[in-house]
PDB file of N, CA and C in Angstrom:
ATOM      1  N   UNK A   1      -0.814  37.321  34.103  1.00  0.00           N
ATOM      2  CA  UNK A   1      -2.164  37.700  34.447  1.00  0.00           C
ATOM      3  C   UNK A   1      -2.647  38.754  33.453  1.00  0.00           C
ATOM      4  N   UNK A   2      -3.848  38.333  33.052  1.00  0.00           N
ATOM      5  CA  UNK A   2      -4.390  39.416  32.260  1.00  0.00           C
ATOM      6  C   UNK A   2      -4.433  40.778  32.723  1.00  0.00           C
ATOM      7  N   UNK A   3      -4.439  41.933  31.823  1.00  0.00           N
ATOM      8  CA  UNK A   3      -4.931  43.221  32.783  1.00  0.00           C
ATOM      9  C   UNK A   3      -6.480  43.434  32.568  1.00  0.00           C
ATOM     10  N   UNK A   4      -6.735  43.929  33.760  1.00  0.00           N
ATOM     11  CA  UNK A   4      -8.293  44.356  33.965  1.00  0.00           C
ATOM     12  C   UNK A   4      -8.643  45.014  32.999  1.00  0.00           C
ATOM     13  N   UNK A   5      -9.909  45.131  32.372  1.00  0.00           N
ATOM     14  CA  UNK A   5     -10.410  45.614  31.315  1.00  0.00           C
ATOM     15  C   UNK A   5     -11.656  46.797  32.214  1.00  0.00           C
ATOM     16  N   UNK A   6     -11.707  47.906  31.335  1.00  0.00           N
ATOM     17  CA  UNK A   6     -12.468  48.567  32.498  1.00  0.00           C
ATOM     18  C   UNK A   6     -14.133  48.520  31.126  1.00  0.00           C
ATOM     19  N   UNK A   7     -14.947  48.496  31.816  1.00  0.00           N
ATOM     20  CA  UNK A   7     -16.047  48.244  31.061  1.00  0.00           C
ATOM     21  C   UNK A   7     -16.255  49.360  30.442  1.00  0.00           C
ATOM     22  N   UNK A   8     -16.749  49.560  29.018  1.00  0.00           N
ATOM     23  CA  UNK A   8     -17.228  50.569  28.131  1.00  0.00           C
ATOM     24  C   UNK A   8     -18.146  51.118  27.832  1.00  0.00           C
ATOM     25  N   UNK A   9     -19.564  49.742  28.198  1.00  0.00           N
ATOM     26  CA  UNK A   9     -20.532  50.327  28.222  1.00  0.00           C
ATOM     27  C   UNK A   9     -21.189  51.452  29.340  1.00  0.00           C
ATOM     28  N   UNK A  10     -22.011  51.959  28.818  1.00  0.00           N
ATOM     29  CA  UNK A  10     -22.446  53.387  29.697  1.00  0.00           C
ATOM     30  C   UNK A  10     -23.540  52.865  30.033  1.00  0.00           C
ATOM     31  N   UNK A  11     -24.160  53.030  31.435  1.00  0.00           N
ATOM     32  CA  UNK A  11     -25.369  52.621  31.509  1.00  0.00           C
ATOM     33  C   UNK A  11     -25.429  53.560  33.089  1.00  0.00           C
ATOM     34  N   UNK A  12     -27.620  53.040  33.401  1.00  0.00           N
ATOM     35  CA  UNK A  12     -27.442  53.848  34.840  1.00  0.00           C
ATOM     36  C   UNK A  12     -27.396  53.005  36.072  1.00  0.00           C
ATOM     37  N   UNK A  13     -26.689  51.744  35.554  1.00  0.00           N
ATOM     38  CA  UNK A  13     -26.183  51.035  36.609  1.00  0.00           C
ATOM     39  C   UNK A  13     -24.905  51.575  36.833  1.00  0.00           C
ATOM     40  N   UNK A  14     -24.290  52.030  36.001  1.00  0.00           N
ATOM     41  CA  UNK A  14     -22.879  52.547  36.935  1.00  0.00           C
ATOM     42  C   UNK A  14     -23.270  53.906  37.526  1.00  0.00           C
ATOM     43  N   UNK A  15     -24.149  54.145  37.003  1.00  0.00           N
ATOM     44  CA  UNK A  15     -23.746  56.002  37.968  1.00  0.00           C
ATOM     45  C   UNK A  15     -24.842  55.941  39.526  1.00  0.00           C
ATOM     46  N   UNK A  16     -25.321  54.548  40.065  1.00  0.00           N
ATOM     47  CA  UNK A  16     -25.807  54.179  41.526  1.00  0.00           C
ATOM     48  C   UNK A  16     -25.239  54.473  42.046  1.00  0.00           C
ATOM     49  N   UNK A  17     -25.356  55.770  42.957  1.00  0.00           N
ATOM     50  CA  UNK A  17     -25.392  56.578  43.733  1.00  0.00           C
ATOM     51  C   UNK A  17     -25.984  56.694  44.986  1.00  0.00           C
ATOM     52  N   UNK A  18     -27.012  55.781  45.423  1.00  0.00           N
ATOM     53  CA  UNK A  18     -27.562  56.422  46.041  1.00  0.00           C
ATOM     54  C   UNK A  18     -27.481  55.921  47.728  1.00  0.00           C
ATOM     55  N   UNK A  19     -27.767  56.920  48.843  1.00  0.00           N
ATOM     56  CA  UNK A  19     -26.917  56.507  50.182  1.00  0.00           C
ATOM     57  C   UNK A  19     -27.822  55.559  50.534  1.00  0.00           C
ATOM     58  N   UNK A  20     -26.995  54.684  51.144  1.00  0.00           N
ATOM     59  CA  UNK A  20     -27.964  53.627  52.121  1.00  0.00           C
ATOM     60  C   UNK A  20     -28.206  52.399  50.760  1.00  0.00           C
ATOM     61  N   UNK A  21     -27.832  52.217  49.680  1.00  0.00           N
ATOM     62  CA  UNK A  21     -28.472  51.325  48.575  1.00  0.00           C
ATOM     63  C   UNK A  21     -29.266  52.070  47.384  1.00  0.00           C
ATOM     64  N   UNK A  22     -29.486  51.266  46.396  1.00  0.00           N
ATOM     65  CA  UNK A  22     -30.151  51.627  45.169  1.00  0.00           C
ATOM     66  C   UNK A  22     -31.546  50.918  45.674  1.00  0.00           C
ATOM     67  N   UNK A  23     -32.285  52.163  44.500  1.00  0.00           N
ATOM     68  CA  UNK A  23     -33.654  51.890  44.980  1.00  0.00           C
ATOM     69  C   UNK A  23     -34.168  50.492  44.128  1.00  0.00           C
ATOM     70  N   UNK A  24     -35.282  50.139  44.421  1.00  0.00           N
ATOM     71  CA  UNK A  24     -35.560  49.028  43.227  1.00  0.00           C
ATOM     72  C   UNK A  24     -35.151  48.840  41.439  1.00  0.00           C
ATOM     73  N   UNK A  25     -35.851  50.249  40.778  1.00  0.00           N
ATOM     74  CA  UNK A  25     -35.404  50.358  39.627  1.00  0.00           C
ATOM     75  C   UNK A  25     -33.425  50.427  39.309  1.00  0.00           C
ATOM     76  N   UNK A  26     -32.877  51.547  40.424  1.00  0.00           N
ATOM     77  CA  UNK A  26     -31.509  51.321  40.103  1.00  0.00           C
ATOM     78  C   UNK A  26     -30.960  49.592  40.804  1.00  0.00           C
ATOM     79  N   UNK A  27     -31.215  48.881  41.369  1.00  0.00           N
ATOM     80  CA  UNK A  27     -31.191  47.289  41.506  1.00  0.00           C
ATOM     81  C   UNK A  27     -31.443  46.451  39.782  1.00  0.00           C
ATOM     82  N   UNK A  28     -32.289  46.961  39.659  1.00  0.00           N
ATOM     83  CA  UNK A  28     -32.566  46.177  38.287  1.00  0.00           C
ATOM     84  C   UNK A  28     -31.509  46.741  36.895  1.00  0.00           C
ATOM     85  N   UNK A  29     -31.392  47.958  37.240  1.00  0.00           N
ATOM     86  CA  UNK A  29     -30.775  48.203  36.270  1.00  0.00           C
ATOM     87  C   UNK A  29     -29.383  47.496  36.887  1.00  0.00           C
ATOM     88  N   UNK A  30     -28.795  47.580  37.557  1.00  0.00           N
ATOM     89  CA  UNK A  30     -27.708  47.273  37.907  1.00  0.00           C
ATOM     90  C   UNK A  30     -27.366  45.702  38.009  1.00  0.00           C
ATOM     91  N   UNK A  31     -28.289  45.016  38.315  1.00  0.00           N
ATOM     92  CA  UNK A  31     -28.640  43.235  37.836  1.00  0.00           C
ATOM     93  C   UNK A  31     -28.447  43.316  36.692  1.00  0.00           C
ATOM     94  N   UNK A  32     -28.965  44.033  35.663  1.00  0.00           N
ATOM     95  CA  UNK A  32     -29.302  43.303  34.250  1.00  0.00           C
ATOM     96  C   UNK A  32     -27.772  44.010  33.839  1.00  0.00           C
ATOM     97  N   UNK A  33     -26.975  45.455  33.967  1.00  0.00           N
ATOM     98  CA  UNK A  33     -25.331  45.972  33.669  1.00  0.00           C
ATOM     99  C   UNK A  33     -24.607  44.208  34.113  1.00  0.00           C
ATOM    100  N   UNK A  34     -24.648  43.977  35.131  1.00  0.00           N
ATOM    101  CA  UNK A  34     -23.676  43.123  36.071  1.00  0.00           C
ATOM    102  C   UNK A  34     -23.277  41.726  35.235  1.00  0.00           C
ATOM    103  N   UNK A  35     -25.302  41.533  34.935  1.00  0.00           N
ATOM    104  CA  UNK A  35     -25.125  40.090  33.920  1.00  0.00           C
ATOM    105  C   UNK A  35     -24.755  40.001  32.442  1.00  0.00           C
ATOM    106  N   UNK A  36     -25.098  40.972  32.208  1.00  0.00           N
ATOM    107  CA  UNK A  36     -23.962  41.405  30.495  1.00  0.00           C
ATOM    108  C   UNK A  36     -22.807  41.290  30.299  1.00  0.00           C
ATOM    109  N   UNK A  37     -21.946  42.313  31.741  1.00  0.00           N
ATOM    110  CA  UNK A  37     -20.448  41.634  31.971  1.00  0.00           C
ATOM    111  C   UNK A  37     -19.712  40.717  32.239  1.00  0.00           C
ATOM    112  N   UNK A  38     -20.741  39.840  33.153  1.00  0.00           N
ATOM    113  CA  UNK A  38     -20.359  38.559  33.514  1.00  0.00           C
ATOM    114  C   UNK A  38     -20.272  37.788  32.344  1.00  0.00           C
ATOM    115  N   UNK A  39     -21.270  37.790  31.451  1.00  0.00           N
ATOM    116  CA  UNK A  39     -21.366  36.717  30.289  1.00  0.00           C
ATOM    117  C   UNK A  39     -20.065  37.486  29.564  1.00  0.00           C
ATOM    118  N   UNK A  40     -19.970  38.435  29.190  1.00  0.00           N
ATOM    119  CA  UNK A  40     -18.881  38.982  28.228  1.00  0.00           C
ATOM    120  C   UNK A  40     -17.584  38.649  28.790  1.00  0.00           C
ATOM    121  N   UNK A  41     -17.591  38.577  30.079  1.00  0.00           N
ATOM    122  CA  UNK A  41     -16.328  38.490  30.595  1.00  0.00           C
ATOM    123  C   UNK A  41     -15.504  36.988  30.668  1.00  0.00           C
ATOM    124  N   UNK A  42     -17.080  36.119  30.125  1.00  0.00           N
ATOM    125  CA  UNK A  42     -16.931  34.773  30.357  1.00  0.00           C
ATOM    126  C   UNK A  42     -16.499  34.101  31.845  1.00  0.00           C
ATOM    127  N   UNK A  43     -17.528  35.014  32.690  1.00  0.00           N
ATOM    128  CA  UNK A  43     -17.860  34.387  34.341  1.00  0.00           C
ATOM    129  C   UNK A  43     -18.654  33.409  34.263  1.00  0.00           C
ATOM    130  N   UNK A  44     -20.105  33.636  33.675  1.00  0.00           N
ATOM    131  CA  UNK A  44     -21.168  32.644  33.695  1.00  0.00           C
ATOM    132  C   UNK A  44     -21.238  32.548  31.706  1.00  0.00           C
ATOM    133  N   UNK A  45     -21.987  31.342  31.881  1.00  0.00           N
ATOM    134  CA  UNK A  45     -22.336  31.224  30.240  1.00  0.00           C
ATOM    135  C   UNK A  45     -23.917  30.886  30.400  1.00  0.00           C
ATOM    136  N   UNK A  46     -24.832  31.476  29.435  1.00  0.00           N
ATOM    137  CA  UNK A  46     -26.168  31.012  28.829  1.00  0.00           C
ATOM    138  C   UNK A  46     -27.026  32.138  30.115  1.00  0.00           C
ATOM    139  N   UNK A  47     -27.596  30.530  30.772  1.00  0.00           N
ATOM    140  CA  UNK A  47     -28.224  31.025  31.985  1.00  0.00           C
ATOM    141  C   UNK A  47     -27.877  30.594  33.745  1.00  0.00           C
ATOM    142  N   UNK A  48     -26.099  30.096  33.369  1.00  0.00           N
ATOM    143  CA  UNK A  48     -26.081  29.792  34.239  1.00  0.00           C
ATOM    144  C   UNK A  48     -25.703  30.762  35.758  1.00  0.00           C
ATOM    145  N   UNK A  49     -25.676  30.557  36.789  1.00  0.00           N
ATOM    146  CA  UNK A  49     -25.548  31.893  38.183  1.00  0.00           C
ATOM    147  C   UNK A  49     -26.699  32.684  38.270  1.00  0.00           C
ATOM    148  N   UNK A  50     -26.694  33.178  39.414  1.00  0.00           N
ATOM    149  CA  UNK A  50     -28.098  33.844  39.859  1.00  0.00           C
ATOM    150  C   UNK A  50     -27.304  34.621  40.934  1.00  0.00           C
ATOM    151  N   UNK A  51     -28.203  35.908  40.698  1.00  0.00           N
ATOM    152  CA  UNK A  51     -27.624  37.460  41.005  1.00  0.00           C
ATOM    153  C   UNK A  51     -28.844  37.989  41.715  1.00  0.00           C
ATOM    154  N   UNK A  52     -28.738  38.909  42.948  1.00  0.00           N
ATOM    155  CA  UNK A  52     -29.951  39.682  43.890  1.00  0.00           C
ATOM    156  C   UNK A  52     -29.046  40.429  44.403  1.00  0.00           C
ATOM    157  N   UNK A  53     -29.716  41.778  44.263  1.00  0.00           N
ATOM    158  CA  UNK A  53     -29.261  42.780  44.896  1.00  0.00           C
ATOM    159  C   UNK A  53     -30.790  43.409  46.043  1.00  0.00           C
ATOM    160  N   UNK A  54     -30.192  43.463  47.405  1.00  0.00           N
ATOM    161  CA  UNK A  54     -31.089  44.072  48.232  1.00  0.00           C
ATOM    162  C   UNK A  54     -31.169  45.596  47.870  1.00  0.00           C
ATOM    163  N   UNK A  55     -32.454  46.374  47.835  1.00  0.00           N
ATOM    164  CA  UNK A  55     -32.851  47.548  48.031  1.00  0.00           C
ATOM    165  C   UNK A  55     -32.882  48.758  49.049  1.00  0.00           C
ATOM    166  N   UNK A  56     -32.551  49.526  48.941  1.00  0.00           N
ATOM    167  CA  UNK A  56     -32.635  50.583  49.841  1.00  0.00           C
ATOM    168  C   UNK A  56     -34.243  50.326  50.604  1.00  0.00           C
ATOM    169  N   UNK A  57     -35.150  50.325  50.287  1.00  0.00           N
ATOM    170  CA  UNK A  57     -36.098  50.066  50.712  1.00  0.00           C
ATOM    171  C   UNK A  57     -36.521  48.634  51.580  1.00  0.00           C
ATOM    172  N   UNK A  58     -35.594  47.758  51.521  1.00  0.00           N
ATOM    173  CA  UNK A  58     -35.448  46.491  51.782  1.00  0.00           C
ATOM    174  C   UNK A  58     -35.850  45.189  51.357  1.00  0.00           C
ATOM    175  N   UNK A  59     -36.480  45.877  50.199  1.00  0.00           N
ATOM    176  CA  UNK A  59     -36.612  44.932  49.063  1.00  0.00           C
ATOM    177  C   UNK A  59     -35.987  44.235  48.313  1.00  0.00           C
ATOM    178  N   UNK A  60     -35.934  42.775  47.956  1.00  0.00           N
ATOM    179  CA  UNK A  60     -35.016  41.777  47.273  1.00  0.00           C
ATOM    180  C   UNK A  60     -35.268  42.001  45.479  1.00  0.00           C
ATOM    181  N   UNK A  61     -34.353  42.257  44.795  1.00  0.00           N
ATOM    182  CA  UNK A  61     -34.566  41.996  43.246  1.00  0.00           C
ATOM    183  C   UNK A  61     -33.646  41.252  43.186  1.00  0.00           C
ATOM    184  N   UNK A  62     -34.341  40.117  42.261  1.00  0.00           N
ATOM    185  CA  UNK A  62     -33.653  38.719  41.961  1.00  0.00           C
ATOM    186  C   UNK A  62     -33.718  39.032  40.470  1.00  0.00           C
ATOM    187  N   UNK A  63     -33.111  38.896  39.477  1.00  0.00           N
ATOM    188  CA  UNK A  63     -32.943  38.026  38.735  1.00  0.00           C
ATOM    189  C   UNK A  63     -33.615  36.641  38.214  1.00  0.00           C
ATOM    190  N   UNK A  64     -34.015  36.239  37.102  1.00  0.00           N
ATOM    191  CA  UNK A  64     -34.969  35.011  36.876  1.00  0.00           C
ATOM    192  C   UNK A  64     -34.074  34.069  36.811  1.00  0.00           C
ATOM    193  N   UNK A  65     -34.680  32.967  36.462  1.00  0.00           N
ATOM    194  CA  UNK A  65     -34.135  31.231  36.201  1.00  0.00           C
ATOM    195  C   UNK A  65     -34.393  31.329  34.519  1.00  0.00           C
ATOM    196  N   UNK A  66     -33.073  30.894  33.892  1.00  0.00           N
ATOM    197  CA  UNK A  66     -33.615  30.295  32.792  1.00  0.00           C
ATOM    198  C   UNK A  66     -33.545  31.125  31.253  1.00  0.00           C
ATOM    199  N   UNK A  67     -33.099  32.920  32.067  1.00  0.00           N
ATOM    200  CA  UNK A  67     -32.667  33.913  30.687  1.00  0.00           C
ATOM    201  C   UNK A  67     -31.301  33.723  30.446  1.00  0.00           C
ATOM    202  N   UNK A  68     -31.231  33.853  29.758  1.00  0.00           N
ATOM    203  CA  UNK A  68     -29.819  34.318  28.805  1.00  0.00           C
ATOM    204  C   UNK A  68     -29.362  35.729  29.934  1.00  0.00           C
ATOM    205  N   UNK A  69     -27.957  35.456  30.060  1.00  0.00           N
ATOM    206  CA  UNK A  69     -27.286  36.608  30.808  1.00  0.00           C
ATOM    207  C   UNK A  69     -27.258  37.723  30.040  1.00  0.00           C
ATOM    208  N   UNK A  70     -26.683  37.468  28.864  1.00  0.00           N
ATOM    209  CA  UNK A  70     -26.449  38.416  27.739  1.00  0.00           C
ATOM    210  C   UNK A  70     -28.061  38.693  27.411  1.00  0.00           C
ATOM    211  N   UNK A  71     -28.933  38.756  27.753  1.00  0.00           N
ATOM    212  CA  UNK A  71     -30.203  39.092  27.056  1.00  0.00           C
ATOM    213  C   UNK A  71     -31.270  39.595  28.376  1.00  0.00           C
ATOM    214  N   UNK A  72     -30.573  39.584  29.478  1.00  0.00           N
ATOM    215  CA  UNK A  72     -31.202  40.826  31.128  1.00  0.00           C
ATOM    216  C   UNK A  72     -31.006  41.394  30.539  1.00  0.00           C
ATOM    217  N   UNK A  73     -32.706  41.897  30.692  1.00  0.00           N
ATOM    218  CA  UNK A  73     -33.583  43.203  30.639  1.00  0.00           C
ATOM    219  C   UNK A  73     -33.991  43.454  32.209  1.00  0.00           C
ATOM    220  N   UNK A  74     -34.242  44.701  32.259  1.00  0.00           N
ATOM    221  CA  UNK A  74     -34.297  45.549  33.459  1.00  0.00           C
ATOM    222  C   UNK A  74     -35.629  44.782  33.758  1.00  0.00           C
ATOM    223  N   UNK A  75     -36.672  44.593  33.190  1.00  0.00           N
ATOM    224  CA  UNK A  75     -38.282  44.209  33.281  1.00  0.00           C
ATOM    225  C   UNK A  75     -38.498  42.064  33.362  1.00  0.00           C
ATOM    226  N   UNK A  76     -37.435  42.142  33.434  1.00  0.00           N
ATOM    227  CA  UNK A  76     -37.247  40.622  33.584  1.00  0.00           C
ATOM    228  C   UNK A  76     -37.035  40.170  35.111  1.00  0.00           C
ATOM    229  N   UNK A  77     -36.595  41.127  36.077  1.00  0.00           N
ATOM    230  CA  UNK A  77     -36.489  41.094  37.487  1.00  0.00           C
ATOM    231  C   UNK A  77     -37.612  41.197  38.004  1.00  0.00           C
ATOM    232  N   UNK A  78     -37.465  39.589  39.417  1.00  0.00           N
ATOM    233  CA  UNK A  78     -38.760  39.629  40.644  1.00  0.00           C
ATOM    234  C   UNK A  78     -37.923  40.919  41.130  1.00  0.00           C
ATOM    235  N   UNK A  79     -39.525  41.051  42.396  1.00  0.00           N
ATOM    236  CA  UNK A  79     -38.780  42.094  43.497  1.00  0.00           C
ATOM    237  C   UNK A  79     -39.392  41.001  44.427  1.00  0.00           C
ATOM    238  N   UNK A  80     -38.989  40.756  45.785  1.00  0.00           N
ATOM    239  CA  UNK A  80     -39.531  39.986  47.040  1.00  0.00           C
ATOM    240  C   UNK A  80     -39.405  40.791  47.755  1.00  0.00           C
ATOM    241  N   UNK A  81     -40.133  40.632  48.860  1.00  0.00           N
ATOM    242  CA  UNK A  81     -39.670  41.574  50.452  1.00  0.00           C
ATOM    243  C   UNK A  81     -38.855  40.971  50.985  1.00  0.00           C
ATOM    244  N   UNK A  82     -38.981  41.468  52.205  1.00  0.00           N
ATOM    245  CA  UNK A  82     -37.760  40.820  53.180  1.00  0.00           C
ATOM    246  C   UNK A  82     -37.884  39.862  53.483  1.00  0.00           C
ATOM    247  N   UNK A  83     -39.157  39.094  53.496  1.00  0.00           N
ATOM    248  CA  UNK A  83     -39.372  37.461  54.241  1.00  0.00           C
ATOM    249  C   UNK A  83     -39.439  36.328  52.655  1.00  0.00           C
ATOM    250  N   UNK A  84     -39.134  37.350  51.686  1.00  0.00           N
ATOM    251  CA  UNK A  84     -39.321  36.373  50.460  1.00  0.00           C
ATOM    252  C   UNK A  84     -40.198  36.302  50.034  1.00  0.00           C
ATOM    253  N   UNK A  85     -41.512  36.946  49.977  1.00  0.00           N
ATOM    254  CA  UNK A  85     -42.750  36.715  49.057  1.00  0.00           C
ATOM    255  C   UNK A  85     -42.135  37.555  47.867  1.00  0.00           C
ATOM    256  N   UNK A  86     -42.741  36.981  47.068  1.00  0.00           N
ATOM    257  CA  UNK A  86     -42.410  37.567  45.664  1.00  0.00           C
ATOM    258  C   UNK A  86     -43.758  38.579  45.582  1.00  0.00           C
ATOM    259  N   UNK A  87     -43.164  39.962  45.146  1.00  0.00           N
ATOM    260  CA  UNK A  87     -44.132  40.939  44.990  1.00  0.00           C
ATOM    261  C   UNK A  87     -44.362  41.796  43.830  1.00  0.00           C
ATOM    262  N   UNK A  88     -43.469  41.077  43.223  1.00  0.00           N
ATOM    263  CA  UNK A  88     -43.562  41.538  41.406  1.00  0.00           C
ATOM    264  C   UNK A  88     -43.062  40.401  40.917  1.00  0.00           C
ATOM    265  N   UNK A  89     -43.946  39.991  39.924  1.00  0.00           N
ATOM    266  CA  UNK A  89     -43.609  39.014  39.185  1.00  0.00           C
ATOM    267  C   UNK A  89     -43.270  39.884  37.716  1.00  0.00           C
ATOM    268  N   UNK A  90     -42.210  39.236  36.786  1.00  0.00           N
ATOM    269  CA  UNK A  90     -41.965  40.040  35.615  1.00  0.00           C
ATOM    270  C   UNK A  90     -43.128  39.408  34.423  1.00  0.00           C
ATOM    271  N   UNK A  91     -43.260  40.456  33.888  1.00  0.00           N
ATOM    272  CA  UNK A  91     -44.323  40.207  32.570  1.00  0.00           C
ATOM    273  C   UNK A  91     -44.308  38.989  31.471  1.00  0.00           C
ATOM    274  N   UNK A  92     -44.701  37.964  31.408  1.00  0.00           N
ATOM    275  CA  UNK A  92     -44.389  36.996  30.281  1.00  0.00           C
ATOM    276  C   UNK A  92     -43.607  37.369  28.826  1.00  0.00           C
ATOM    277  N   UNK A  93     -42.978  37.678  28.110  1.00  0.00           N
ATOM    278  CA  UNK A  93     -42.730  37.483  26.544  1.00  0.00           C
ATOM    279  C   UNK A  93     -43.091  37.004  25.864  1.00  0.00           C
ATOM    280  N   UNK A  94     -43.403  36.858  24.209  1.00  0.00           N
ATOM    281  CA  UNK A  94     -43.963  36.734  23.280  1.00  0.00           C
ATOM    282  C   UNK A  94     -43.230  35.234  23.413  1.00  0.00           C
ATOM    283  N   UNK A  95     -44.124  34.652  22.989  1.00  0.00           N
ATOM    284  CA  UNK A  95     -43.346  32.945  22.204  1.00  0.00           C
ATOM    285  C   UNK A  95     -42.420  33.310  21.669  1.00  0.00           C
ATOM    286  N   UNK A  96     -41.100  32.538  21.496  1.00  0.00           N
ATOM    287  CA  UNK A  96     -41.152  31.371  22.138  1.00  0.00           C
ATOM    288  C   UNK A  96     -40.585  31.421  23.513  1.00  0.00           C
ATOM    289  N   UNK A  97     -40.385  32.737  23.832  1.00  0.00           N
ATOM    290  CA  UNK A  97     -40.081  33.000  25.360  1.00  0.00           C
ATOM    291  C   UNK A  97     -40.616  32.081  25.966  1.00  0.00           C
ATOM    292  N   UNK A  98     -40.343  31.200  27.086  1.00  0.00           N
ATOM    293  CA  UNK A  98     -40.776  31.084  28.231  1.00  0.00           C
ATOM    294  C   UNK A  98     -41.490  32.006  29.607  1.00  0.00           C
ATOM    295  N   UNK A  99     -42.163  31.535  30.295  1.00  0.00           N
ATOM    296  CA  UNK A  99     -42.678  32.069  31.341  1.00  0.00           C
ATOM    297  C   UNK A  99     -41.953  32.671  32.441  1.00  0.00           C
ATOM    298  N   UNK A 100     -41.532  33.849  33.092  1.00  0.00           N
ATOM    299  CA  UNK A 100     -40.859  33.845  33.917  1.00  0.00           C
ATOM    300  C   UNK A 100     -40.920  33.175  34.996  1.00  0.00           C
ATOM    301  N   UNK A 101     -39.393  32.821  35.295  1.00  0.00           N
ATOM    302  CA  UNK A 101     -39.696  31.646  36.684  1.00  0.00           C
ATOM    303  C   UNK A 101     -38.221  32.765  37.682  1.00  0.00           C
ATOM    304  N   UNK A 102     -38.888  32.170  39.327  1.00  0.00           N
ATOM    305  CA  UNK A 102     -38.146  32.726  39.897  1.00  0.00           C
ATOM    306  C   UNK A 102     -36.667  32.038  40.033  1.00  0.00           C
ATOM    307  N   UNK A 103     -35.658  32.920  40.506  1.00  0.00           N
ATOM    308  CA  UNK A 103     -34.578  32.298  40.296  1.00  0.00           C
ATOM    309  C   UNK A 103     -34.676  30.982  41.455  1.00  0.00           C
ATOM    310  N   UNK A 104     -33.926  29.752  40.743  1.00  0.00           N
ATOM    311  CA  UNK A 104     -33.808  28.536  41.677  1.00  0.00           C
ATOM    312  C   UNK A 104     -32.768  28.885  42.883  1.00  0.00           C
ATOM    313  N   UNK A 105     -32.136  30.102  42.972  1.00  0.00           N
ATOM    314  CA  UNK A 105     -30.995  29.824  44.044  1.00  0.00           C
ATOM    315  C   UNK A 105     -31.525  30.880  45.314  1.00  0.00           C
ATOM    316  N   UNK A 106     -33.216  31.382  44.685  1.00  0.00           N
ATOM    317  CA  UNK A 106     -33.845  32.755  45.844  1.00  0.00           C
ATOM    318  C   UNK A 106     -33.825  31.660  47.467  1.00  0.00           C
ATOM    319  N   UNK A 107     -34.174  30.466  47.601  1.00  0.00           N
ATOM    320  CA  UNK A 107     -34.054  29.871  48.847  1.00  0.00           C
ATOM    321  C   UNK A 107     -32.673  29.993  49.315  1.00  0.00           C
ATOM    322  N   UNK A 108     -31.437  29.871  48.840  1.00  0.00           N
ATOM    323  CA  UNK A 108     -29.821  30.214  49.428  1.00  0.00           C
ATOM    324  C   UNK A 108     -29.939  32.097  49.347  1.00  0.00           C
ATOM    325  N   UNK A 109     -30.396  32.650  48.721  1.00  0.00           N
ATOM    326  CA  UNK A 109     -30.041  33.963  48.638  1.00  0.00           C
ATOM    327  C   UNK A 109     -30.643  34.455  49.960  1.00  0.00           C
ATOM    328  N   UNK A 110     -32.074  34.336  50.030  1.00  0.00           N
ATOM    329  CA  UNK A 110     -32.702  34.704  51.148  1.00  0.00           C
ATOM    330  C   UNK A 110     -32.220  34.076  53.057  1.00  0.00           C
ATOM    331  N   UNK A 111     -31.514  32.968  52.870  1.00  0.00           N
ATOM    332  CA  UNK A 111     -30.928  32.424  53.741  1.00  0.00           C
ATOM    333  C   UNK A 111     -29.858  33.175  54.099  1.00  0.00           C
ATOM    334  N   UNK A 112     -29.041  33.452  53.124  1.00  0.00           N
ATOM    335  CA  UNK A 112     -28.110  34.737  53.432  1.00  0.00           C
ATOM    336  C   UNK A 112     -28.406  36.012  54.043  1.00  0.00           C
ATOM    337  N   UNK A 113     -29.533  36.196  53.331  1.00  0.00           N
ATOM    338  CA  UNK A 113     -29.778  37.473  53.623  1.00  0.00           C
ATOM    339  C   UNK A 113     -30.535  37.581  54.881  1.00  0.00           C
ATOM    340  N   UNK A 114     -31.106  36.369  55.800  1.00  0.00           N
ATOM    341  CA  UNK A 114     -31.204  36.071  56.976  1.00  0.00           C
ATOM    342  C   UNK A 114     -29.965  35.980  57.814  1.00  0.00           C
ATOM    343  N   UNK A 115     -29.527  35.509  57.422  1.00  0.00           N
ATOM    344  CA  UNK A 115     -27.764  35.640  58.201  1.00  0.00           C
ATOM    345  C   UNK A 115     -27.130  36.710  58.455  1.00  0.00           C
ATOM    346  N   UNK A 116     -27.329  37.500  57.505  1.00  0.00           N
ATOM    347  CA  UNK A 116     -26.659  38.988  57.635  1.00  0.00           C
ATOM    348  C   UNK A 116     -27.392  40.137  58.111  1.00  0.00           C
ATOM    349  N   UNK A 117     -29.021  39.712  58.963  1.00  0.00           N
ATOM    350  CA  UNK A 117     -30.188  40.346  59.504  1.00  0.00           C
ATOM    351  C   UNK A 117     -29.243  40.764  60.644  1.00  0.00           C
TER     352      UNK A 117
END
């Protein structure tokens, strides 16, 4: 078995702290830390898996459909509420970016996160 590698990069997704959950911004930052490692670690490749972390506030940040893992940016994350409306949509990119789309797996995520209400 391999040994665990402890991650190197510094970011302010590791130093989330805060009681009860991270607020929206530390969610995003901590989505976009999570999906860097995953791709580096060779968990997911390209754009494949989809990642949401609930908010202290009780707000959903998802993750999009369709980025590069290795290339989450903090400003690339929806936020939804609790019943799933999407309440931030992320900002388009320059060509040849694509449009942000929400992640395809927010209908199983939110189902979960009904389950665990």
């Amino acid at each position: 078995m391999a040994p665990k590698r402890t991650p190197t990069r510094s970011s302010k997704a590791a130093t989330v702290a805060t009681v009860g959950g991270p607020t929206v911004d530390e969610a995003k930052a901590l989505i976009s830390e999570l999906c860097s490692l995953f791709y580096h670690q060779g968990w997911v490749g390209g754009t494949g898996g989809g990642i949401s972390v609930r908010a202290v506030d009780g707000n959903i940040v998802m993750a999009p459909s369709g980025v590069q893992k290795e290339r989450m940016q903090e400003d690339d994350m929806f936020v939804l509420d609790a019943q799933g409306e999407v309440i931030h949509t992320p900002e388009a990119k320059p060509p040849p970016a694509r449009p942000p789309k929400l992640s395809e797996c927010s209908p199983l995520f939110m189902a979960v996160r009904g389950m665990a209400a």
